[in-house]
C-alpha atoms as a PDB file:
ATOM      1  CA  UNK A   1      75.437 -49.867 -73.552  1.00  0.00           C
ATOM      2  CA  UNK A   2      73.392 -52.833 -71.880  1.00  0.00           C
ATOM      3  CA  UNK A   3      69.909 -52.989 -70.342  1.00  0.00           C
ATOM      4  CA  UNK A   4      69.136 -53.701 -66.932  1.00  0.00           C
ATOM      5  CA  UNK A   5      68.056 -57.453 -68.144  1.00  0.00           C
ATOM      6  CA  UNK A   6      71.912 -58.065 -70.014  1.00  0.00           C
ATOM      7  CA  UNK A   7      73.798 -56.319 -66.892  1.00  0.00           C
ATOM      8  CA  UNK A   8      71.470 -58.771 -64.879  1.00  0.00           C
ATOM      9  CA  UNK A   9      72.156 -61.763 -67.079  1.00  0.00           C
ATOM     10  CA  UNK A  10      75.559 -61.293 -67.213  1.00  0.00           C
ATOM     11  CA  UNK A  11      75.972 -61.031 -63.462  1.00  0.00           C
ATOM     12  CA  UNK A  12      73.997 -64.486 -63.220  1.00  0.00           C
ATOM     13  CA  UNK A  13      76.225 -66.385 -65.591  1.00  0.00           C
ATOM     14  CA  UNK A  14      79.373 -64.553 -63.799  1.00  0.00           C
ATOM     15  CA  UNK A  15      78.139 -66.090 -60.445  1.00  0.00           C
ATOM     16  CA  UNK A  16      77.360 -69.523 -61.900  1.00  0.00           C
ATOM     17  CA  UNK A  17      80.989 -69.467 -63.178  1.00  0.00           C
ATOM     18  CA  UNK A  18      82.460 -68.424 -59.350  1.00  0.00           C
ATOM     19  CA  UNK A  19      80.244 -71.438 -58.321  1.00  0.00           C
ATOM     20  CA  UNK A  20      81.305 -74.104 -60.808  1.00  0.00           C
ATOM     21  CA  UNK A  21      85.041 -72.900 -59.997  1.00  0.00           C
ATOM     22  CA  UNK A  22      84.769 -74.241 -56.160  1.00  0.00           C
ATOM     23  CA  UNK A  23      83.173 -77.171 -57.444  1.00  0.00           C
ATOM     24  CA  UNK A  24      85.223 -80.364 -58.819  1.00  0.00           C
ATOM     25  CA  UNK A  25      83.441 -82.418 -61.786  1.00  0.00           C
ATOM     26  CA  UNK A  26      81.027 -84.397 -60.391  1.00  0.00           C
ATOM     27  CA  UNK A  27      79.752 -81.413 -58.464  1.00  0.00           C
ATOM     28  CA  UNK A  28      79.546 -79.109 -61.671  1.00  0.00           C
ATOM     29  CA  UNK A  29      77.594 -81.747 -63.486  1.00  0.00           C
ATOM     30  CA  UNK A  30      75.121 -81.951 -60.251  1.00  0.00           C
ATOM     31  CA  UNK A  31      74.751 -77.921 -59.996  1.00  0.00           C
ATOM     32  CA  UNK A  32      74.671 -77.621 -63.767  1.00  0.00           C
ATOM     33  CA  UNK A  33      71.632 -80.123 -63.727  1.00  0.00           C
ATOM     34  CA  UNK A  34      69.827 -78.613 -61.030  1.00  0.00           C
ATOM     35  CA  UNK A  35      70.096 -74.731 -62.867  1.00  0.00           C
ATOM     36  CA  UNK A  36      68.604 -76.329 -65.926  1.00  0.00           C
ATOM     37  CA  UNK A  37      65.974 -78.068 -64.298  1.00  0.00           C
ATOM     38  CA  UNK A  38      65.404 -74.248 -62.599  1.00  0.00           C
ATOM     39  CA  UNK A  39      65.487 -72.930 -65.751  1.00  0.00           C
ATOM     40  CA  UNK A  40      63.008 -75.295 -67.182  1.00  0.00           C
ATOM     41  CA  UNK A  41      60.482 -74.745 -64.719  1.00  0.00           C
ATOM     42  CA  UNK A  42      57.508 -72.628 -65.312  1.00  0.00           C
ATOM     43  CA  UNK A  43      55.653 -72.828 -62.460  1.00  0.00           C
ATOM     44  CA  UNK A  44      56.828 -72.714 -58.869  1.00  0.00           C
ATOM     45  CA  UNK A  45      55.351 -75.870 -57.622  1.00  0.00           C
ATOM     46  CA  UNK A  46      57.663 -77.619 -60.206  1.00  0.00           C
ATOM     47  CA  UNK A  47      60.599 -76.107 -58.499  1.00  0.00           C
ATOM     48  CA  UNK A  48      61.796 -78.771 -55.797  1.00  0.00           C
ATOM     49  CA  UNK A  49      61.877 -76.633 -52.650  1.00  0.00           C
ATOM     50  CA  UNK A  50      65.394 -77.989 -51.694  1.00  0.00           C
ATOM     51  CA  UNK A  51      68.062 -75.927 -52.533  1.00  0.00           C
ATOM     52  CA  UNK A  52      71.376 -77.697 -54.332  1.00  0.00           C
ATOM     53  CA  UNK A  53      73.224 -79.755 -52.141  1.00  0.00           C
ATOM     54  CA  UNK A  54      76.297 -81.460 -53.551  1.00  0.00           C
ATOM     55  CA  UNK A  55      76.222 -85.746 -53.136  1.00  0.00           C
ATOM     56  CA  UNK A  56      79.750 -85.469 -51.219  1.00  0.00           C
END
């Protein structure tokens, strides 16, 4: 049985994968980028307050 954190976790990475589906190469490499940079972040000021917005 999974914790509350793994059921969480794998709902994340199941909604990154619904996102990268609608998204064509270029895009996925843009939105990939920008979740890493999210996830690298450790303090909210380093978190540009723009959300992702494709170049296209």
């Amino acid at each position: 049985m999974l914790c509350r954190e793994e059921v969480g976790y794998e709902k994340l990475f199941a909604n990154l994968k619904r996102i990268n589906t609608v998204l064509d190469g270029e895009q996925q490499r843009e939105f990939n980028g920008w979740v890493y940079r999210l996830a690298k972040a450790k303090k909210q000021s380093e978190i540009s307050s723009m959300p992702f917005t494709p170049k296209r």
